[in-house]
C-alpha atoms as a PDB file:
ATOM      1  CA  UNK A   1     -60.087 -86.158 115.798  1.00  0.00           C
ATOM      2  CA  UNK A   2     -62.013 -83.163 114.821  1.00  0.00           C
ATOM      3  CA  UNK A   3     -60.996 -80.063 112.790  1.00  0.00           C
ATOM      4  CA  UNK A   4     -59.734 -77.260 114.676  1.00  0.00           C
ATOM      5  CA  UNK A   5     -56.893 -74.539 113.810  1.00  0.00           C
ATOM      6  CA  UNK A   6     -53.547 -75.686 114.943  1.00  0.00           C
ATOM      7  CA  UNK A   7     -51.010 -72.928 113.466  1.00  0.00           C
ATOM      8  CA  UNK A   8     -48.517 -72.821 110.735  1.00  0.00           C
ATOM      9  CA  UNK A   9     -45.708 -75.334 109.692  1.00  0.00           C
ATOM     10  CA  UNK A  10     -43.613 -76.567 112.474  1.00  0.00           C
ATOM     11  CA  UNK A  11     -39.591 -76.743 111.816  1.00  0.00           C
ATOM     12  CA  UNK A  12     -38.301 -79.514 114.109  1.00  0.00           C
ATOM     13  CA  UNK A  13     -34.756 -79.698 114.807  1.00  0.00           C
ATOM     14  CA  UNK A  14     -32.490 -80.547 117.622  1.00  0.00           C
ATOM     15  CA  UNK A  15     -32.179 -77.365 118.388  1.00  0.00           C
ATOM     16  CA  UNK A  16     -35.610 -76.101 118.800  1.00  0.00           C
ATOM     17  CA  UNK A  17     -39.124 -75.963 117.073  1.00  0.00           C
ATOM     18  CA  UNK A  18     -39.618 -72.797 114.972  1.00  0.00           C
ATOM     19  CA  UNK A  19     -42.369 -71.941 112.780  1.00  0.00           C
ATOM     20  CA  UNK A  20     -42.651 -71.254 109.095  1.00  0.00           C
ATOM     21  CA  UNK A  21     -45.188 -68.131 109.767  1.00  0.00           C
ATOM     22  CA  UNK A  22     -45.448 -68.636 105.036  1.00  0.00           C
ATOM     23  CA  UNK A  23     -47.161 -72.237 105.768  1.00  0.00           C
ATOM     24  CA  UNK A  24     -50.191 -71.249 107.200  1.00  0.00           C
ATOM     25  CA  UNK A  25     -52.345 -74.141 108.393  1.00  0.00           C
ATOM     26  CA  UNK A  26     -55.019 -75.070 105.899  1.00  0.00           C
ATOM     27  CA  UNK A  27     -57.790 -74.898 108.293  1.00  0.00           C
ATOM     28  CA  UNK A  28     -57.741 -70.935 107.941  1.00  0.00           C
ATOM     29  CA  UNK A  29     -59.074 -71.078 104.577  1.00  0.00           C
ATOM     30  CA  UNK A  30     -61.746 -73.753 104.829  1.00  0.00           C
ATOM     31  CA  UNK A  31     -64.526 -71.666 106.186  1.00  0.00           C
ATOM     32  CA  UNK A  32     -63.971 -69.275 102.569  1.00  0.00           C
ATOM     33  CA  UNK A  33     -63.946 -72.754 100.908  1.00  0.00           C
ATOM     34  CA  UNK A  34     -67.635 -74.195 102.489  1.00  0.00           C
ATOM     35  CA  UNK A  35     -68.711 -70.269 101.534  1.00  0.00           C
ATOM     36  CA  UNK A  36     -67.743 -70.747  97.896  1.00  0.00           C
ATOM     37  CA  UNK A  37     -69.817 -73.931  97.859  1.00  0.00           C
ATOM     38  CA  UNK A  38     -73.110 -72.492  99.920  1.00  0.00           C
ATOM     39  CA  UNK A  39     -72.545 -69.512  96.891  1.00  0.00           C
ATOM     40  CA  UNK A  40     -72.108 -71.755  94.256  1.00  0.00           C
ATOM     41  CA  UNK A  41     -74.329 -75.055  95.159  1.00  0.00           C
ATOM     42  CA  UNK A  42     -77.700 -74.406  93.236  1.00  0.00           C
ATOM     43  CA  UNK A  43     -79.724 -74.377  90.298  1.00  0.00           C
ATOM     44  CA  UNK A  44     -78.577 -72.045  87.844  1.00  0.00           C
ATOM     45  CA  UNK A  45     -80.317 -69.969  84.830  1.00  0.00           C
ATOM     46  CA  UNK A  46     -78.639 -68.825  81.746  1.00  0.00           C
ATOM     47  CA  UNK A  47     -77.811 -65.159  81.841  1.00  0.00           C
ATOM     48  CA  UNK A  48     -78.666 -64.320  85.051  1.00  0.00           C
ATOM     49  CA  UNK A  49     -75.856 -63.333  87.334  1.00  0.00           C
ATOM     50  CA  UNK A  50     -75.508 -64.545  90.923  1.00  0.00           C
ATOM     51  CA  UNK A  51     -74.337 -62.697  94.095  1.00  0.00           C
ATOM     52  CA  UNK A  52     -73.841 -63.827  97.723  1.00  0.00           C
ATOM     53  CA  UNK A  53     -73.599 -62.440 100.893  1.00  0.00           C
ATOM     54  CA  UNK A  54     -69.851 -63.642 101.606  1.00  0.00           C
ATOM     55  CA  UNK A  55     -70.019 -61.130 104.811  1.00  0.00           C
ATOM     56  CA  UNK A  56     -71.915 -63.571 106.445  1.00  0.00           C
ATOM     57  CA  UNK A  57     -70.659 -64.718 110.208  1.00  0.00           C
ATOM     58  CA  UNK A  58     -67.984 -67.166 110.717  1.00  0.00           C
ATOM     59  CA  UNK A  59     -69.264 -70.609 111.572  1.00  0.00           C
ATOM     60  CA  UNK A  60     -67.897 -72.249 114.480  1.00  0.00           C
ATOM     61  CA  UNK A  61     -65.765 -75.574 114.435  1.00  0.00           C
ATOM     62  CA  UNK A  62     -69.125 -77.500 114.744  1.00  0.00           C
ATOM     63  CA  UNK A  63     -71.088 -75.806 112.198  1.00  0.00           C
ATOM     64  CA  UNK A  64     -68.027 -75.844 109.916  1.00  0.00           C
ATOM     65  CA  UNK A  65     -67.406 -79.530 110.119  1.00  0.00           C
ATOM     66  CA  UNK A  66     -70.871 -80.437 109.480  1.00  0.00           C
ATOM     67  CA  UNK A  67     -71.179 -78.130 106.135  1.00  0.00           C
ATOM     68  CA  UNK A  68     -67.582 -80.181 105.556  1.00  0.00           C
ATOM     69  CA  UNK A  69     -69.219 -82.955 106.019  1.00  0.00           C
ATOM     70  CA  UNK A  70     -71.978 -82.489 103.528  1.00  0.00           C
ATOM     71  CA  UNK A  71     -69.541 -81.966 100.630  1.00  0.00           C
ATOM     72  CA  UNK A  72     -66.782 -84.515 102.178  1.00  0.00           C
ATOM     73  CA  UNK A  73     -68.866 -87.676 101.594  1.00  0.00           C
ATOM     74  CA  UNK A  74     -65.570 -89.977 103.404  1.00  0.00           C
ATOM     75  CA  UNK A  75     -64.669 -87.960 105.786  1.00  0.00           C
ATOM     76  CA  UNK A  76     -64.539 -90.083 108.456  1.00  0.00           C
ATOM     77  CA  UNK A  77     -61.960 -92.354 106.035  1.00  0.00           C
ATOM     78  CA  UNK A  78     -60.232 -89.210 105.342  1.00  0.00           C
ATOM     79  CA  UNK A  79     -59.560 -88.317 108.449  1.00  0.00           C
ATOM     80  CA  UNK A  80     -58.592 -91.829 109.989  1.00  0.00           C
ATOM     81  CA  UNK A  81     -56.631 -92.179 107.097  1.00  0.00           C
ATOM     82  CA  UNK A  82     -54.314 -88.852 107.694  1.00  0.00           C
ATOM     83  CA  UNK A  83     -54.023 -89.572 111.382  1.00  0.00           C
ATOM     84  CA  UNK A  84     -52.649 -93.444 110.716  1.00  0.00           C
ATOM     85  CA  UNK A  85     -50.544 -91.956 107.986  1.00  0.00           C
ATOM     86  CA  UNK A  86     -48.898 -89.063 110.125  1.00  0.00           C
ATOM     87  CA  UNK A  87     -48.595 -91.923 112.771  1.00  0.00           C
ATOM     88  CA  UNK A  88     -46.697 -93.694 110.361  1.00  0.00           C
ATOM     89  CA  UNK A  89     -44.185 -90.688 109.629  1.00  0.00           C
ATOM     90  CA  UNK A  90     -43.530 -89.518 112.740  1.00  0.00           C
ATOM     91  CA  UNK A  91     -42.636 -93.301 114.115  1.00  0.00           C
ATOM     92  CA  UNK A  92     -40.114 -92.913 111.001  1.00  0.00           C
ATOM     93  CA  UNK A  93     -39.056 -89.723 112.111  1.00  0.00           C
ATOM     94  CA  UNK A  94     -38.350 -90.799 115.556  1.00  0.00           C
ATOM     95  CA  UNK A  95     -35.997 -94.025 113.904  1.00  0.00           C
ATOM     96  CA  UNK A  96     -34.176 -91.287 112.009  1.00  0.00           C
ATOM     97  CA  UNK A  97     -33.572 -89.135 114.981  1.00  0.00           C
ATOM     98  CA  UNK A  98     -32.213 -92.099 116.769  1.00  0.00           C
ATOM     99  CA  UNK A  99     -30.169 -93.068 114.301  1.00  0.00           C
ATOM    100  CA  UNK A 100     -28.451 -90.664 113.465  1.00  0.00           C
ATOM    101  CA  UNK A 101     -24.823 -90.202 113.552  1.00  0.00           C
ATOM    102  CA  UNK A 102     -24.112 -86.216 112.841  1.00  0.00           C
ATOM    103  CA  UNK A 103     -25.500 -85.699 116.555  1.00  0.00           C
ATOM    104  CA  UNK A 104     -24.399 -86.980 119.709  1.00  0.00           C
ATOM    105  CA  UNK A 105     -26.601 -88.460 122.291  1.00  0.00           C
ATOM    106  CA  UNK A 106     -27.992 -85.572 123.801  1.00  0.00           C
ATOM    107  CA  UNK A 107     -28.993 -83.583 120.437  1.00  0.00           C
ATOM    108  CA  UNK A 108     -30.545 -87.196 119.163  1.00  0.00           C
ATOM    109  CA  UNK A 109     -32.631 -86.936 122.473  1.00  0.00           C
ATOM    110  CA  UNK A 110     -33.560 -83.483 121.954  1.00  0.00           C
ATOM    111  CA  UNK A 111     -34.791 -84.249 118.659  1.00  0.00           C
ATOM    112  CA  UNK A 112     -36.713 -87.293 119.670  1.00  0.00           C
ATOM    113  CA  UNK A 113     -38.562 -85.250 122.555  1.00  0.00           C
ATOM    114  CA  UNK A 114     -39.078 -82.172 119.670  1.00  0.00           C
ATOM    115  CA  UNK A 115     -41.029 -84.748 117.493  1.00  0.00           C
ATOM    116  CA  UNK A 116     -42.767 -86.027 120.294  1.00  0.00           C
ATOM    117  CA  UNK A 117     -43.619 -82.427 121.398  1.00  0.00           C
ATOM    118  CA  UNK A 118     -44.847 -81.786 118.129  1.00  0.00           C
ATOM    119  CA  UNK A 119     -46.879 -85.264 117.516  1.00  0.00           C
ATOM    120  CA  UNK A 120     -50.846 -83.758 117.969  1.00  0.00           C
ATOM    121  CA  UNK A 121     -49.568 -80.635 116.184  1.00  0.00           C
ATOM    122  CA  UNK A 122     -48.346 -82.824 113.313  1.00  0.00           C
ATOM    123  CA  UNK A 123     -51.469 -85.010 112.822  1.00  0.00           C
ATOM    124  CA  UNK A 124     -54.153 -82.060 113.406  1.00  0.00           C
ATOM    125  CA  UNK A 125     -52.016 -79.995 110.565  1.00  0.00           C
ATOM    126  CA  UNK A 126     -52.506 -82.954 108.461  1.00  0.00           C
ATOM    127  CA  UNK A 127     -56.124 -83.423 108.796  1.00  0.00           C
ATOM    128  CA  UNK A 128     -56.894 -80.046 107.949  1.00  0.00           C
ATOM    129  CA  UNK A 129     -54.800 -79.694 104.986  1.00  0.00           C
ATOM    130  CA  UNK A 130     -56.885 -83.490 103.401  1.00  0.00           C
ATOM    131  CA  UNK A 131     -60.242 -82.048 104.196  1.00  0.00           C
ATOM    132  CA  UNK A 132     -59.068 -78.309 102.585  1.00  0.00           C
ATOM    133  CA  UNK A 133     -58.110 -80.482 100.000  1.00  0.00           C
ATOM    134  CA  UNK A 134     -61.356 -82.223 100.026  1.00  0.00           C
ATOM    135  CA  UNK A 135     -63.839 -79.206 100.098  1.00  0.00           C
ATOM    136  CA  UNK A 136     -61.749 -77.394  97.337  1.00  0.00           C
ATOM    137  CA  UNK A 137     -62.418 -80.502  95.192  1.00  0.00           C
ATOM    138  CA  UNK A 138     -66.006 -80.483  95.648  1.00  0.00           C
ATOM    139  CA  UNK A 139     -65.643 -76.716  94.832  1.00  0.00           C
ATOM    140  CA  UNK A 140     -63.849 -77.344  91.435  1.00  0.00           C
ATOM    141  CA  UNK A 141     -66.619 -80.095  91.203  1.00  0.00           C
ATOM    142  CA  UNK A 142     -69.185 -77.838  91.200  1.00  0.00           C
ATOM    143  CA  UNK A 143     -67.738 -75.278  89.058  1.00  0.00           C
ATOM    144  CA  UNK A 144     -67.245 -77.677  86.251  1.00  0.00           C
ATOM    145  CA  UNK A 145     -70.728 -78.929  86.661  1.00  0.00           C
ATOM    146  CA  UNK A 146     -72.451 -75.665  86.587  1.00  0.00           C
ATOM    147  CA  UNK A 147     -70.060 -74.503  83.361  1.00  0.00           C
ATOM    148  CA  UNK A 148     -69.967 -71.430  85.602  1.00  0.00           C
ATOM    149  CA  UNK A 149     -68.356 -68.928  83.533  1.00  0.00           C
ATOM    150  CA  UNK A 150     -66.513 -66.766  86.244  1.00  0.00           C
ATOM    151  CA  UNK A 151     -66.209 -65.902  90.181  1.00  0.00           C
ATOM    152  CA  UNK A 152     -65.959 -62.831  91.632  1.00  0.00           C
ATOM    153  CA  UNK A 153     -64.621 -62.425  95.544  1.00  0.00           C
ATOM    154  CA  UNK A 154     -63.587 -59.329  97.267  1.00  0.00           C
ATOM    155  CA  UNK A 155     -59.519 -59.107  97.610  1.00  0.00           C
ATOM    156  CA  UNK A 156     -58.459 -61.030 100.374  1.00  0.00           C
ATOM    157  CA  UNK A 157     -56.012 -63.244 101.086  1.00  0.00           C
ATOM    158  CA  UNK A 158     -58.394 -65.980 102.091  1.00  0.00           C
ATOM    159  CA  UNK A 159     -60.147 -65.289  98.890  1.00  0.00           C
ATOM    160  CA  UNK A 160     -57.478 -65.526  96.777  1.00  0.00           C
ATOM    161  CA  UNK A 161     -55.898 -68.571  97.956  1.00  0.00           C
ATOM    162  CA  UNK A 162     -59.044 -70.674  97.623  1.00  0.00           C
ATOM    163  CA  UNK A 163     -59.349 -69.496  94.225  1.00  0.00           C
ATOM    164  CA  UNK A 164     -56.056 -70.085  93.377  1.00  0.00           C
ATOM    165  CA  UNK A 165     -56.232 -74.340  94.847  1.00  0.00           C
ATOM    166  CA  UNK A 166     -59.592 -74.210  92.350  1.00  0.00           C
ATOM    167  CA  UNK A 167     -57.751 -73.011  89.689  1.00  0.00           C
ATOM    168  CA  UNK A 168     -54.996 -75.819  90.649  1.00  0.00           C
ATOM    169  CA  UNK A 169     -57.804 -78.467  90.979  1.00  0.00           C
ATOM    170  CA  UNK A 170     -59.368 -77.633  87.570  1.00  0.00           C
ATOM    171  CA  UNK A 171     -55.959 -77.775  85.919  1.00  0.00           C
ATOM    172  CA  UNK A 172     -55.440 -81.030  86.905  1.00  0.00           C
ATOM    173  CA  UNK A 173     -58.382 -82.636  85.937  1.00  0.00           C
ATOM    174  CA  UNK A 174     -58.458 -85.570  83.347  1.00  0.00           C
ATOM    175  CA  UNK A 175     -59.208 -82.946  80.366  1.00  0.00           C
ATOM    176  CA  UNK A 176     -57.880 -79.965  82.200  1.00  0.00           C
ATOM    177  CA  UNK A 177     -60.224 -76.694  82.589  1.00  0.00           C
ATOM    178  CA  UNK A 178     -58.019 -73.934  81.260  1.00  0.00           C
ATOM    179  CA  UNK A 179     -58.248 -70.427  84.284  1.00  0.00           C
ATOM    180  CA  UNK A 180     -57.588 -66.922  84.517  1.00  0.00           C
ATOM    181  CA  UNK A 181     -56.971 -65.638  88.065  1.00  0.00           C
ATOM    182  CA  UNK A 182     -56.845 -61.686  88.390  1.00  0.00           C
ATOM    183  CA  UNK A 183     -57.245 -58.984  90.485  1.00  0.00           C
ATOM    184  CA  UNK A 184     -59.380 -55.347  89.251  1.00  0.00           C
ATOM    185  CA  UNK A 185     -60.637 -52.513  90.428  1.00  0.00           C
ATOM    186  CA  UNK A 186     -64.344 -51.333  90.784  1.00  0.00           C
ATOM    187  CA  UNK A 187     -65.518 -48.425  92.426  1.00  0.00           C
ATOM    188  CA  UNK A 188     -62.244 -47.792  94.371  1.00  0.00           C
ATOM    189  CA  UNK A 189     -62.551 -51.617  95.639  1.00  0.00           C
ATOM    190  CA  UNK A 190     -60.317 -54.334  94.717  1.00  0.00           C
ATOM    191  CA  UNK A 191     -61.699 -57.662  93.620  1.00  0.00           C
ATOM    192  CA  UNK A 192     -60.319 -61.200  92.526  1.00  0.00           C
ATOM    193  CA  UNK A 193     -61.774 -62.895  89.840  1.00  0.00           C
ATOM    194  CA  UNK A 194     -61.405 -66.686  88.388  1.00  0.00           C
ATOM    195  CA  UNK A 195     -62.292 -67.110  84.960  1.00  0.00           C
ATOM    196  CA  UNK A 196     -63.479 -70.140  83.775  1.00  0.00           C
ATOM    197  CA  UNK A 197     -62.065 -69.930  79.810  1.00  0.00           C
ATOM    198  CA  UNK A 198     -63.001 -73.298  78.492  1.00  0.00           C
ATOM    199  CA  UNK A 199     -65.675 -75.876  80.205  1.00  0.00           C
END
């Protein structure tokens, strides 16, 4: 299975399948992410700043899982992994539905069909959310590596929320990397900026 977008959080009920517009689907973010790395991955010298060109064109699903693939050294495991795991959950899923004893017969088969409906859906949302989880690693990787001191984005969502999984990463790290996220003003443009406070 490849990477592709698939849409935000499906809801699954006996009633219907509704979507949780607040749970976007990771794979939105993860051509930001592979930016942050092109900007970041390279040789640095001390007290010279760094700026890149994050206006640069989208890639396509191709170009975008190769780059992923660059900085996701497994991959291939991670992937196969997600899809036997989400296999896993929506067999249990399907058991549940069938079992239980709130619904009668016809909502228990509504259900079932609903999961079923939603079984591609399920696994592709999965996949992209491990390799978004992946790249932002590497990110965090590379930002502890390169004891960069702070990065600047323009304000955007997209921004923002990669910033903010980095800043999640780095916190969670064996001897966690201490982060200021914040958003300022410069010549009538808003910017984010993650501050690296101790290395």
């Amino acid at each position: 299975m490849h990477i592709k977008y698939i849409g935000p959080k499906p809801l699954i009920s006996h009633t219907g399948i509704t979507f949780d517009r607040n749970k976007e689907d990771k794979f939105v973010y993860l051509n930001i992410a592979v930016q942050f790395i092109k900007a970041i991955d390279h040789e640095y010298y001390e007290d010279r700043k760094y700026i890149y060109n994050m206006s640069s064109p989208r890639l396509s699903n191709d170009q975008l899982e190769d780059e992923i693939k660059k900085c996701c050294k497994n991959y291939q495991q991670l992937v196969d992994h997600q899809e036997h795991c989400i296999e896993d959950e929506v067999h249990e899923e399907l058991e549940r539905a069938r079992e239980n004893l709130t619904l009668n017969s016809i909502e228990r088969e509504v259900l079932e069909n609903n999961i079923r409906i939603m079984h591609d859906y399920l696994i592709q949302r999965s996949i992209n959310k491990a390799v978004y989880y992946c790249v932002i690693e590497r990110l965090a990787e590379l930002v502890k590596k390169d004891n960069l001191d702070y990065i600047v984005a323009p304000m955007f969502e997209t921004f923002v929320h990669v910033l903010h999984s980095v800043e999640g990463v780095l916190a969670e790290q064996k001897f966690p990397i201490d982060t200021n996220l914040e958003i300022f003003e410069e010549n009538s443009q808003l910017f984010v900026k993650l501050d690296i406070i101790n290395h």
